[in-house]
PDB file of N, CA and C in Angstrom:
ATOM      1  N   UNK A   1    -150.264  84.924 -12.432  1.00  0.00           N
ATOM      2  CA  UNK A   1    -150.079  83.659 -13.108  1.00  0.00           C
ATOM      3  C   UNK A   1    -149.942  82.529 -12.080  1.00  0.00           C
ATOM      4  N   UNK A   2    -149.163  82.852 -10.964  1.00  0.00           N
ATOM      5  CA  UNK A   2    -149.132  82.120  -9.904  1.00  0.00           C
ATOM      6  C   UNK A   2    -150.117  81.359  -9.517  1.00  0.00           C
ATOM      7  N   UNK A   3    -151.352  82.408  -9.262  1.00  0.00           N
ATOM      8  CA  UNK A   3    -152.707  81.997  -8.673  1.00  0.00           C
ATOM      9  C   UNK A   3    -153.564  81.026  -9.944  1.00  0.00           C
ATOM     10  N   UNK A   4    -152.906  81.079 -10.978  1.00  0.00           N
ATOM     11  CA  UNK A   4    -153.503  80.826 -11.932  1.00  0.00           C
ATOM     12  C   UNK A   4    -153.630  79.122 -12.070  1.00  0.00           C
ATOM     13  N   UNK A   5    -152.150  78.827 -11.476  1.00  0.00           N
ATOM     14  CA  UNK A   5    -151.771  77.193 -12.162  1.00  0.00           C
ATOM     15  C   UNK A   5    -151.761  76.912 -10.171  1.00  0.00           C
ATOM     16  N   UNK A   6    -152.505  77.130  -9.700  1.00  0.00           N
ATOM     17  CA  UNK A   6    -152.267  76.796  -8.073  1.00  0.00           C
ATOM     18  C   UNK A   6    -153.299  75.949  -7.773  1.00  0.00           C
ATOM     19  N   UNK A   7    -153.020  74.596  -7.724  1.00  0.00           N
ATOM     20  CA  UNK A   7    -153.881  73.345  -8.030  1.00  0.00           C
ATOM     21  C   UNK A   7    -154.955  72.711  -9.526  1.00  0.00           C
ATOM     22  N   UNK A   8    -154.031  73.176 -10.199  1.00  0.00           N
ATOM     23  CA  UNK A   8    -154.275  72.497 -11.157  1.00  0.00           C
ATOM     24  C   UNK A   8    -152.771  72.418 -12.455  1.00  0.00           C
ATOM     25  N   UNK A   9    -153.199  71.766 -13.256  1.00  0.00           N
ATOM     26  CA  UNK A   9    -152.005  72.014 -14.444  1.00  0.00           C
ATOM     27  C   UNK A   9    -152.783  72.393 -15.778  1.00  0.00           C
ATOM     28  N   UNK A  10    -151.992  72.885 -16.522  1.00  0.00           N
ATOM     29  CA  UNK A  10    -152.159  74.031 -17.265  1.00  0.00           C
ATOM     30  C   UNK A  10    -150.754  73.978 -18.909  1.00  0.00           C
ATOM     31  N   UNK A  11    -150.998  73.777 -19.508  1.00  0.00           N
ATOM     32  CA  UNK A  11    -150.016  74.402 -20.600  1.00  0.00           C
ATOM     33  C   UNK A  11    -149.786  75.390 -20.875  1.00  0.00           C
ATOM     34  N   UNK A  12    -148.778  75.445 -21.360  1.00  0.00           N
ATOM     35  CA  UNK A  12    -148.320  77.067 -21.451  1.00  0.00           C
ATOM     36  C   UNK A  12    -149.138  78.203 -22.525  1.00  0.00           C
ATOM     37  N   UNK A  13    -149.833  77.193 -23.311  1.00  0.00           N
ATOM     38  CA  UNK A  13    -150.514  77.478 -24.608  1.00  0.00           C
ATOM     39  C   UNK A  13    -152.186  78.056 -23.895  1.00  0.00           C
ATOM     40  N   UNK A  14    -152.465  77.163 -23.262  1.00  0.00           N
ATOM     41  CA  UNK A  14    -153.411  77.238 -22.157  1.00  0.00           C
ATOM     42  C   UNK A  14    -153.580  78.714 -21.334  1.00  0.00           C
ATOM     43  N   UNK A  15    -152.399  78.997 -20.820  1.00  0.00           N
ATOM     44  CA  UNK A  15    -151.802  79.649 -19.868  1.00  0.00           C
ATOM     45  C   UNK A  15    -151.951  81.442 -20.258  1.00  0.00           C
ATOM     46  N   UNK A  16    -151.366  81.296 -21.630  1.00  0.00           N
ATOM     47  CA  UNK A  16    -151.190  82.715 -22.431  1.00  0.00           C
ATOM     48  C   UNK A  16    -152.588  83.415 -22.986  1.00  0.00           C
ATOM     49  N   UNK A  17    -153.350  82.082 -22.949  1.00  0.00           N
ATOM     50  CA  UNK A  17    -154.858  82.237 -23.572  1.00  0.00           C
ATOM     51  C   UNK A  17    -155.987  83.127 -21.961  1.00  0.00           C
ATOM     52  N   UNK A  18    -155.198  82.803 -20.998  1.00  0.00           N
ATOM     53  CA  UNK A  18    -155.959  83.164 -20.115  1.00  0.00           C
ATOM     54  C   UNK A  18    -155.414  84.552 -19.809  1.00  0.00           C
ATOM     55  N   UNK A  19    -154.136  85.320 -19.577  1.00  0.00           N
ATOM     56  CA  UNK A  19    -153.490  85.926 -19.633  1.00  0.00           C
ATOM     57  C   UNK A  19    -153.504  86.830 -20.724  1.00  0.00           C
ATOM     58  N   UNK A  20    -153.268  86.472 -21.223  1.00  0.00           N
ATOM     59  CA  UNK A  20    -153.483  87.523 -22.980  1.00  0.00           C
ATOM     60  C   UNK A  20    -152.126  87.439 -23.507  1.00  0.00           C
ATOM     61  N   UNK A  21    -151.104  86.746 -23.668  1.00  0.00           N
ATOM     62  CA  UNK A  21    -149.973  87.169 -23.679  1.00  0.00           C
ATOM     63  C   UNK A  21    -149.162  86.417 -24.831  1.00  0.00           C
ATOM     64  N   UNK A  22    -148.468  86.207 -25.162  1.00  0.00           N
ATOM     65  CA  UNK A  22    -147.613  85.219 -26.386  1.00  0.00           C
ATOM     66  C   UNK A  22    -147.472  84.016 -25.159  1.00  0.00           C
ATOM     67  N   UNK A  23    -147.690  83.161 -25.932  1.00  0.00           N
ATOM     68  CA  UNK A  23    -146.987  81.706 -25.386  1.00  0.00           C
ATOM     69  C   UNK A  23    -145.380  81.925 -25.027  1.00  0.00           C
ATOM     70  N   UNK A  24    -144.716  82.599 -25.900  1.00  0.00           N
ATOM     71  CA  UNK A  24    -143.016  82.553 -24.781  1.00  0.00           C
ATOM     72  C   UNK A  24    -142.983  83.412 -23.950  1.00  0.00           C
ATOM     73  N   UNK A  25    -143.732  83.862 -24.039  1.00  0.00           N
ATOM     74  CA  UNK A  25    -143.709  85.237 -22.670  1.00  0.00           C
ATOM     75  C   UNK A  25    -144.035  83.898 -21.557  1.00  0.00           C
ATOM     76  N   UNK A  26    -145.454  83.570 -22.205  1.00  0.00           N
ATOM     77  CA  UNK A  26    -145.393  82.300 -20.475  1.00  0.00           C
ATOM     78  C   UNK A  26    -143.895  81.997 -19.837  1.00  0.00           C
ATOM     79  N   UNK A  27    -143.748  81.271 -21.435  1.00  0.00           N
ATOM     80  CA  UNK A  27    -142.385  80.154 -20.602  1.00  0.00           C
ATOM     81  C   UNK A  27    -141.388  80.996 -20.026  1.00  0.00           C
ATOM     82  N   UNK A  28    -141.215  82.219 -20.815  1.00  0.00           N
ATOM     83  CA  UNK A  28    -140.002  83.121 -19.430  1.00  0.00           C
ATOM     84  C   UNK A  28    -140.276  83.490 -18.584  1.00  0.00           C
ATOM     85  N   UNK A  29    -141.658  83.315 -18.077  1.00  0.00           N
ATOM     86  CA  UNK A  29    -142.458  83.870 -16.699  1.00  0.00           C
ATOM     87  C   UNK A  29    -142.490  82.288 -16.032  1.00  0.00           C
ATOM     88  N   UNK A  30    -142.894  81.178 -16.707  1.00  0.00           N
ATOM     89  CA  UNK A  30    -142.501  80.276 -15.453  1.00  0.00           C
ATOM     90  C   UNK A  30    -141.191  79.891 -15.352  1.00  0.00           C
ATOM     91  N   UNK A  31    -139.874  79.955 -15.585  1.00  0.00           N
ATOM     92  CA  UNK A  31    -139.020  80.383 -15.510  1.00  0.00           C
ATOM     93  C   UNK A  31    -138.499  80.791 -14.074  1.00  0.00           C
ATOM     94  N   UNK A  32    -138.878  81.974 -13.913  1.00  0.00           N
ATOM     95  CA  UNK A  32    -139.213  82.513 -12.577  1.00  0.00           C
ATOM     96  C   UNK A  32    -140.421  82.184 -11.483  1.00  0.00           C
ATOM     97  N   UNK A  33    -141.047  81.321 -12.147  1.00  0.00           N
ATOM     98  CA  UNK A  33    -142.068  81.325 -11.309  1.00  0.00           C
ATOM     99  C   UNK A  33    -141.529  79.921 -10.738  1.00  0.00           C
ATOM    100  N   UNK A  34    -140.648  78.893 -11.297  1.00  0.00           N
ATOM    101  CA  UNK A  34    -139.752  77.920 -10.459  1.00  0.00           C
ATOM    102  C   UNK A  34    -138.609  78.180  -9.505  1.00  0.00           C
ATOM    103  N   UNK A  35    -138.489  79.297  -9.925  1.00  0.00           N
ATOM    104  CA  UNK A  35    -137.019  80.725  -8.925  1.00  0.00           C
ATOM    105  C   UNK A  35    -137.270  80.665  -7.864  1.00  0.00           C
ATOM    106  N   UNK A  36    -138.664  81.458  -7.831  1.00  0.00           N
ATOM    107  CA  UNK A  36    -139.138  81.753  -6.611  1.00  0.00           C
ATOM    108  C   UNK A  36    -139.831  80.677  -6.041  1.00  0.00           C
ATOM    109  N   UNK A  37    -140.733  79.399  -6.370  1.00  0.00           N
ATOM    110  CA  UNK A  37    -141.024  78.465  -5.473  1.00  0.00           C
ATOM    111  C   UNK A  37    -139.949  77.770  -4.874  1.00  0.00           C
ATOM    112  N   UNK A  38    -138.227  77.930  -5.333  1.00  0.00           N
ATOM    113  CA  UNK A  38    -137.958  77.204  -5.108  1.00  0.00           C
ATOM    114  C   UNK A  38    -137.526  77.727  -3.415  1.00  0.00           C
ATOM    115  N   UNK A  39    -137.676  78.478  -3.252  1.00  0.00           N
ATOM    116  CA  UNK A  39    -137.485  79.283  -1.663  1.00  0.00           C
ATOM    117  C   UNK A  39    -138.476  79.557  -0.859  1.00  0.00           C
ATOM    118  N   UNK A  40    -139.850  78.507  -1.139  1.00  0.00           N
ATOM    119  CA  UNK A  40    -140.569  78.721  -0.564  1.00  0.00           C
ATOM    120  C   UNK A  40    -141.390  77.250  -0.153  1.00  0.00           C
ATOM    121  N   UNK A  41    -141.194  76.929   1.036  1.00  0.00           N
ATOM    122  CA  UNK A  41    -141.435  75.626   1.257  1.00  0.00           C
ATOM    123  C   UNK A  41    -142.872  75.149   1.484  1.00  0.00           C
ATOM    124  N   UNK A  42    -143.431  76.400   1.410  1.00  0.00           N
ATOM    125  CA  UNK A  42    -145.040  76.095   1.810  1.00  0.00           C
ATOM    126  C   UNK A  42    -145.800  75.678  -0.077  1.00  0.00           C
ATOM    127  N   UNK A  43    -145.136  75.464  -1.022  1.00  0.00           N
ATOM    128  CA  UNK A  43    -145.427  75.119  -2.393  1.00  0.00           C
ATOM    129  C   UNK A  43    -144.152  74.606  -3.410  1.00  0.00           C
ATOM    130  N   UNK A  44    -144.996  73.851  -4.141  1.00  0.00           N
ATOM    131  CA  UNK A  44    -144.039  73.271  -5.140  1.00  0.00           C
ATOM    132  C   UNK A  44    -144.249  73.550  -6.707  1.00  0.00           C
ATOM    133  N   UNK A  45    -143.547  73.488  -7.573  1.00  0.00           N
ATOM    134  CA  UNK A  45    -144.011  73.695  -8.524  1.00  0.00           C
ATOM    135  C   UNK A  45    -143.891  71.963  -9.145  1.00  0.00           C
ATOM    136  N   UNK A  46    -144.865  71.752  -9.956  1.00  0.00           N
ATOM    137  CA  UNK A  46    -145.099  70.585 -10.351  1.00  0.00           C
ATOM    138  C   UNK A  46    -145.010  71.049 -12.176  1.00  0.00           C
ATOM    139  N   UNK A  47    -144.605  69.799 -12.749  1.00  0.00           N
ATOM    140  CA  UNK A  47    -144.384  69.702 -14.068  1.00  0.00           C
ATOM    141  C   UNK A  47    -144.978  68.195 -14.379  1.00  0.00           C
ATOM    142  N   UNK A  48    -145.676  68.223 -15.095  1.00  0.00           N
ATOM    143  CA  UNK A  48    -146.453  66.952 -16.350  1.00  0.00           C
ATOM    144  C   UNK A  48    -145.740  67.254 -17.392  1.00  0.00           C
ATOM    145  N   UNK A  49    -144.758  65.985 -17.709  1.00  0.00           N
ATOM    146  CA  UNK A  49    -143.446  65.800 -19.029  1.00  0.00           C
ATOM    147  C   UNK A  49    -144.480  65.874 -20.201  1.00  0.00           C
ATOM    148  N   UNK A  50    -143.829  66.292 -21.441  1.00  0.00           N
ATOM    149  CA  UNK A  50    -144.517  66.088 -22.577  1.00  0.00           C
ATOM    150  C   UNK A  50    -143.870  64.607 -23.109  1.00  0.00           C
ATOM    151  N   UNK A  51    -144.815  64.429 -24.032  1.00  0.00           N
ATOM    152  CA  UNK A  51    -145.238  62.782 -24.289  1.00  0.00           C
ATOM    153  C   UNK A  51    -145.352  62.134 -25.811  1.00  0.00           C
ATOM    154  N   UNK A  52    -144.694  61.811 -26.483  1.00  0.00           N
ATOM    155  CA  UNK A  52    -144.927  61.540 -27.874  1.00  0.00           C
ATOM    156  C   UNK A  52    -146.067  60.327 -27.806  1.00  0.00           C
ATOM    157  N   UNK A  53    -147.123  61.273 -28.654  1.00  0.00           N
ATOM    158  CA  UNK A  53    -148.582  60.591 -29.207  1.00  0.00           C
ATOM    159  C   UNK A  53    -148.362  59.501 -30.018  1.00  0.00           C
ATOM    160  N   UNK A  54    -147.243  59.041 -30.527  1.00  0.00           N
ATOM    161  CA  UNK A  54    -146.995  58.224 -31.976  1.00  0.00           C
ATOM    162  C   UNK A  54    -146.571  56.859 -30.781  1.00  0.00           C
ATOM    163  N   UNK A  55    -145.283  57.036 -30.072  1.00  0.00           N
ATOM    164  CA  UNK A  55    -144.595  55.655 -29.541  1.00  0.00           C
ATOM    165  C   UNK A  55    -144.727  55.820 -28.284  1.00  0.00           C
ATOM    166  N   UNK A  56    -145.504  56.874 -27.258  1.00  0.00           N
ATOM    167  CA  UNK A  56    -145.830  56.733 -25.784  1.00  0.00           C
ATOM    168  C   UNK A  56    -144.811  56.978 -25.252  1.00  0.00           C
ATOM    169  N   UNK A  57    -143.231  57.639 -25.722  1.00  0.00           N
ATOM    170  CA  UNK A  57    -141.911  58.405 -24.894  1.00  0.00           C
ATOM    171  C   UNK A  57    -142.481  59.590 -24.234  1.00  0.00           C
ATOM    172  N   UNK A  58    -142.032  59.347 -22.671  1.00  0.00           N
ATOM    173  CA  UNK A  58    -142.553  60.396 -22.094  1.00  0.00           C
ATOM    174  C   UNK A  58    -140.810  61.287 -21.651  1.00  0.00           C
ATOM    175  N   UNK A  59    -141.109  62.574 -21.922  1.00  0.00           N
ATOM    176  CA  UNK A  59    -140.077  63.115 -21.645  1.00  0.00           C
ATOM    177  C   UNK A  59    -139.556  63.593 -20.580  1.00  0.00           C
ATOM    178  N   UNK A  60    -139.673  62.402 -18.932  1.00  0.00           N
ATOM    179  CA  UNK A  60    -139.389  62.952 -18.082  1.00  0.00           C
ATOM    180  C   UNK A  60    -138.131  63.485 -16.961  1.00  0.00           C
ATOM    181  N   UNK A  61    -137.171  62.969 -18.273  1.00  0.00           N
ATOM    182  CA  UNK A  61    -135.587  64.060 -17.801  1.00  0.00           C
ATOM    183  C   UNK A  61    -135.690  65.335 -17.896  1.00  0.00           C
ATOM    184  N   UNK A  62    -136.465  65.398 -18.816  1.00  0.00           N
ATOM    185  CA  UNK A  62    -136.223  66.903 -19.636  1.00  0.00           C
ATOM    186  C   UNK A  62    -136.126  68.129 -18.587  1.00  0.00           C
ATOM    187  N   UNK A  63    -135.373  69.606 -18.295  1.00  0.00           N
ATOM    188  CA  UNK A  63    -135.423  69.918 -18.053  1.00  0.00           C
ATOM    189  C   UNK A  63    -136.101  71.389 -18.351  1.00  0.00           C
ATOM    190  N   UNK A  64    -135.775  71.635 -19.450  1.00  0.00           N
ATOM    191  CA  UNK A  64    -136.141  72.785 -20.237  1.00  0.00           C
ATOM    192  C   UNK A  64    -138.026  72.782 -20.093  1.00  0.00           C
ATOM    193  N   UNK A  65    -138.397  73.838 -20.274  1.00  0.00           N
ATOM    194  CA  UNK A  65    -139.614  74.039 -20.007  1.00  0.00           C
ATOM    195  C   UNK A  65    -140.701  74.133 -20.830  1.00  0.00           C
ATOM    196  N   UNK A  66    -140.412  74.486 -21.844  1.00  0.00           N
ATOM    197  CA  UNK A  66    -140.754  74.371 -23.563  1.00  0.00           C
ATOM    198  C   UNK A  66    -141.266  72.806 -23.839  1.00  0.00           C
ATOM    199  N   UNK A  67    -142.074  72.391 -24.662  1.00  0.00           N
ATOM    200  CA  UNK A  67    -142.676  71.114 -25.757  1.00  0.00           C
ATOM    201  C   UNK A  67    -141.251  71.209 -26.667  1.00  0.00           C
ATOM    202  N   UNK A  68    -140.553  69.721 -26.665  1.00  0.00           N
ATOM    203  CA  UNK A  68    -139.950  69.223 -27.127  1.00  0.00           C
ATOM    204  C   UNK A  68    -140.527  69.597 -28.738  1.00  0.00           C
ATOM    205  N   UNK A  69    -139.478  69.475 -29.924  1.00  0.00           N
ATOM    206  CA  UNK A  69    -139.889  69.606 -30.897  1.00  0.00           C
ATOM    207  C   UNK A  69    -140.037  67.544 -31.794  1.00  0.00           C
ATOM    208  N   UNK A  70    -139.436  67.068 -31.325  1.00  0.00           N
ATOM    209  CA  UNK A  70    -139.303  65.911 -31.958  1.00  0.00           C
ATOM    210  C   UNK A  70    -138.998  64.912 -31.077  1.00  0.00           C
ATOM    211  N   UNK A  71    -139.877  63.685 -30.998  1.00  0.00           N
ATOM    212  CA  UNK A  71    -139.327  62.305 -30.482  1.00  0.00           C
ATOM    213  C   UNK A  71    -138.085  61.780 -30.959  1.00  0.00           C
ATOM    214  N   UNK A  72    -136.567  61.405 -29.498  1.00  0.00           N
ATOM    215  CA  UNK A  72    -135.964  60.862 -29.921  1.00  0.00           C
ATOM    216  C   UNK A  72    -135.770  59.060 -30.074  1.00  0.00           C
ATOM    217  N   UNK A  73    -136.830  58.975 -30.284  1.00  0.00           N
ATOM    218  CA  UNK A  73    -137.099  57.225 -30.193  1.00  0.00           C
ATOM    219  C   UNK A  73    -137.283  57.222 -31.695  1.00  0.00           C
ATOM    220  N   UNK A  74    -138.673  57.720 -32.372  1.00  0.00           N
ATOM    221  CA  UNK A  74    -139.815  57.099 -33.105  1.00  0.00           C
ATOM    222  C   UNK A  74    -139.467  58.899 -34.397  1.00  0.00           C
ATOM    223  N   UNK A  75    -138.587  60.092 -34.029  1.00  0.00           N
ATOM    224  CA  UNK A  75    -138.556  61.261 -34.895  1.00  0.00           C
ATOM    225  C   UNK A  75    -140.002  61.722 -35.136  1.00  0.00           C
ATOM    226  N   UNK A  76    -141.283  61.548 -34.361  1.00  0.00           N
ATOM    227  CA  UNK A  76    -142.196  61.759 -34.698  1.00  0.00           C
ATOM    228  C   UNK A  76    -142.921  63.352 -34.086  1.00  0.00           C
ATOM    229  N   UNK A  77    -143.548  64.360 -34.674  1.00  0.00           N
ATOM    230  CA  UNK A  77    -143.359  65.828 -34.184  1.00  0.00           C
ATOM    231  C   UNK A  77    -144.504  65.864 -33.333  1.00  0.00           C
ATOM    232  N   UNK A  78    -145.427  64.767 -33.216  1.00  0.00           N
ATOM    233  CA  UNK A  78    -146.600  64.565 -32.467  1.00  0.00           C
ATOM    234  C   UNK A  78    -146.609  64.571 -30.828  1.00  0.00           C
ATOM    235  N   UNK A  79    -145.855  65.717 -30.604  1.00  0.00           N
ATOM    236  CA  UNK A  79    -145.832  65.904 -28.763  1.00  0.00           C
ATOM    237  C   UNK A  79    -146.700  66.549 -28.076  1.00  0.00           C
ATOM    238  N   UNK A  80    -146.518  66.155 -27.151  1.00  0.00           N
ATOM    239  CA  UNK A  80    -148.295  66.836 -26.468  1.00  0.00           C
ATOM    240  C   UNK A  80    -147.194  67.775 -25.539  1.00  0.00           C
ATOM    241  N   UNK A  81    -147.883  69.118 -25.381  1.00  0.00           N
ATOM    242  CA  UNK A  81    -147.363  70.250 -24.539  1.00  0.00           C
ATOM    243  C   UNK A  81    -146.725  69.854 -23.179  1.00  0.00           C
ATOM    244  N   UNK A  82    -146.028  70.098 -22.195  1.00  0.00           N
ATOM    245  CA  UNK A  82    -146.263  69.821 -20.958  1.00  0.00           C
ATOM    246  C   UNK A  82    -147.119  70.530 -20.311  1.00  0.00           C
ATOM    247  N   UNK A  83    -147.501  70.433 -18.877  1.00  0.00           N
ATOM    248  CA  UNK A  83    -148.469  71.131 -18.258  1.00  0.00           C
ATOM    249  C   UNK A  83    -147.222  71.597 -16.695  1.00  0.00           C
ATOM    250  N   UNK A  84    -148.084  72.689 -16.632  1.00  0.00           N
ATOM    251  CA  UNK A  84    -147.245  73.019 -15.027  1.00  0.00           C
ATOM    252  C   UNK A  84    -148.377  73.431 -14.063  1.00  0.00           C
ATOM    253  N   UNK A  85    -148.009  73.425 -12.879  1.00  0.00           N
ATOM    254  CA  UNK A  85    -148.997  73.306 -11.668  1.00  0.00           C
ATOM    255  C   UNK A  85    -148.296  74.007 -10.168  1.00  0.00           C
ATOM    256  N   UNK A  86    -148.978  74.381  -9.372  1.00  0.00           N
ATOM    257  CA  UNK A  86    -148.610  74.586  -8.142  1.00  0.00           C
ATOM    258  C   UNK A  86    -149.411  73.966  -7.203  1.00  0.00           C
ATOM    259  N   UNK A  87    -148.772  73.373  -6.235  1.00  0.00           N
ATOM    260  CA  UNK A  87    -149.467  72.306  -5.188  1.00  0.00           C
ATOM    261  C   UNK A  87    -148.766  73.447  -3.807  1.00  0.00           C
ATOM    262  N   UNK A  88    -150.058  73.499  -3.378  1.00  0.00           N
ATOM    263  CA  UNK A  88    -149.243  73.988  -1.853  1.00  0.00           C
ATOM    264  C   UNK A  88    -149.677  73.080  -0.720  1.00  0.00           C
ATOM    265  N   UNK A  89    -148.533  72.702   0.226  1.00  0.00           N
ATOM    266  CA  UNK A  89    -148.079  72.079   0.889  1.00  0.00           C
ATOM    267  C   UNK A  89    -149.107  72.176   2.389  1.00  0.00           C
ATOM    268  N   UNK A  90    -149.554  71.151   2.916  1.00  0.00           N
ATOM    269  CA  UNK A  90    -150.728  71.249   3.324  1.00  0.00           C
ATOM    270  C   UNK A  90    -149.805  71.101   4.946  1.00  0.00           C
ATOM    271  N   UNK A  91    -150.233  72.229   6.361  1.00  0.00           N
ATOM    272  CA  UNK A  91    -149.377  71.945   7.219  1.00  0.00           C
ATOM    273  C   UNK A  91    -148.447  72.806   7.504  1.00  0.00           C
ATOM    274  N   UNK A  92    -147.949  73.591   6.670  1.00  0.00           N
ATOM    275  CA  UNK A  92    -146.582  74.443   6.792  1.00  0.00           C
ATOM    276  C   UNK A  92    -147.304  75.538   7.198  1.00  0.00           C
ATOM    277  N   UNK A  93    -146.273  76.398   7.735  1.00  0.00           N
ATOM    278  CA  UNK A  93    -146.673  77.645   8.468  1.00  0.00           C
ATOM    279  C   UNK A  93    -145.335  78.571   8.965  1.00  0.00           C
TER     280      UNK A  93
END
């Protein structure tokens, strides 16, 4: 899965389709897959916030890894997935 989202981003919906797997299986696999980048300085894991389509709130406190179920601005259920990514760090060794 690693190799999977490693320069590019990807939804989790996206993600399971390539994989074969349930969509929450993703999200408890990237989960760990932020564990372990986080001890590894030669990559990062990158996150694209999900975004309400109705009033343009982008959800970028959020921590949780999951698509929000509801805008708290506008209550509108029209959220676009987030995407996740791996960028590796150009230089390290």
């Amino acid at each position: 899965m690693m190799t999977l989202l490693t320069g590019t981003l990807l939804s989790s919906h996206q993600l399971a389709q390539l994989v074969g797997m349930p969509e929450r299986q993703v999200e408890d696999h990237l989960t760990h897959i932020v564990k372990t980048l986080a001890r590894d300085a030669s990559r990062t894991f990158l996150l694209e916030p999900s975004h309400c389509q109705d009033c343009t709130y982008s959800f970028r406190d959020r921590t949780r890894l999951t698509r929000p179920s509801r805008c708290p601005r506008c209550r509108s259920e029209a959220i676009t997935s987030p995407r996740y990514g791996i960028r590796e760090e150009s230089g390290s060794q």
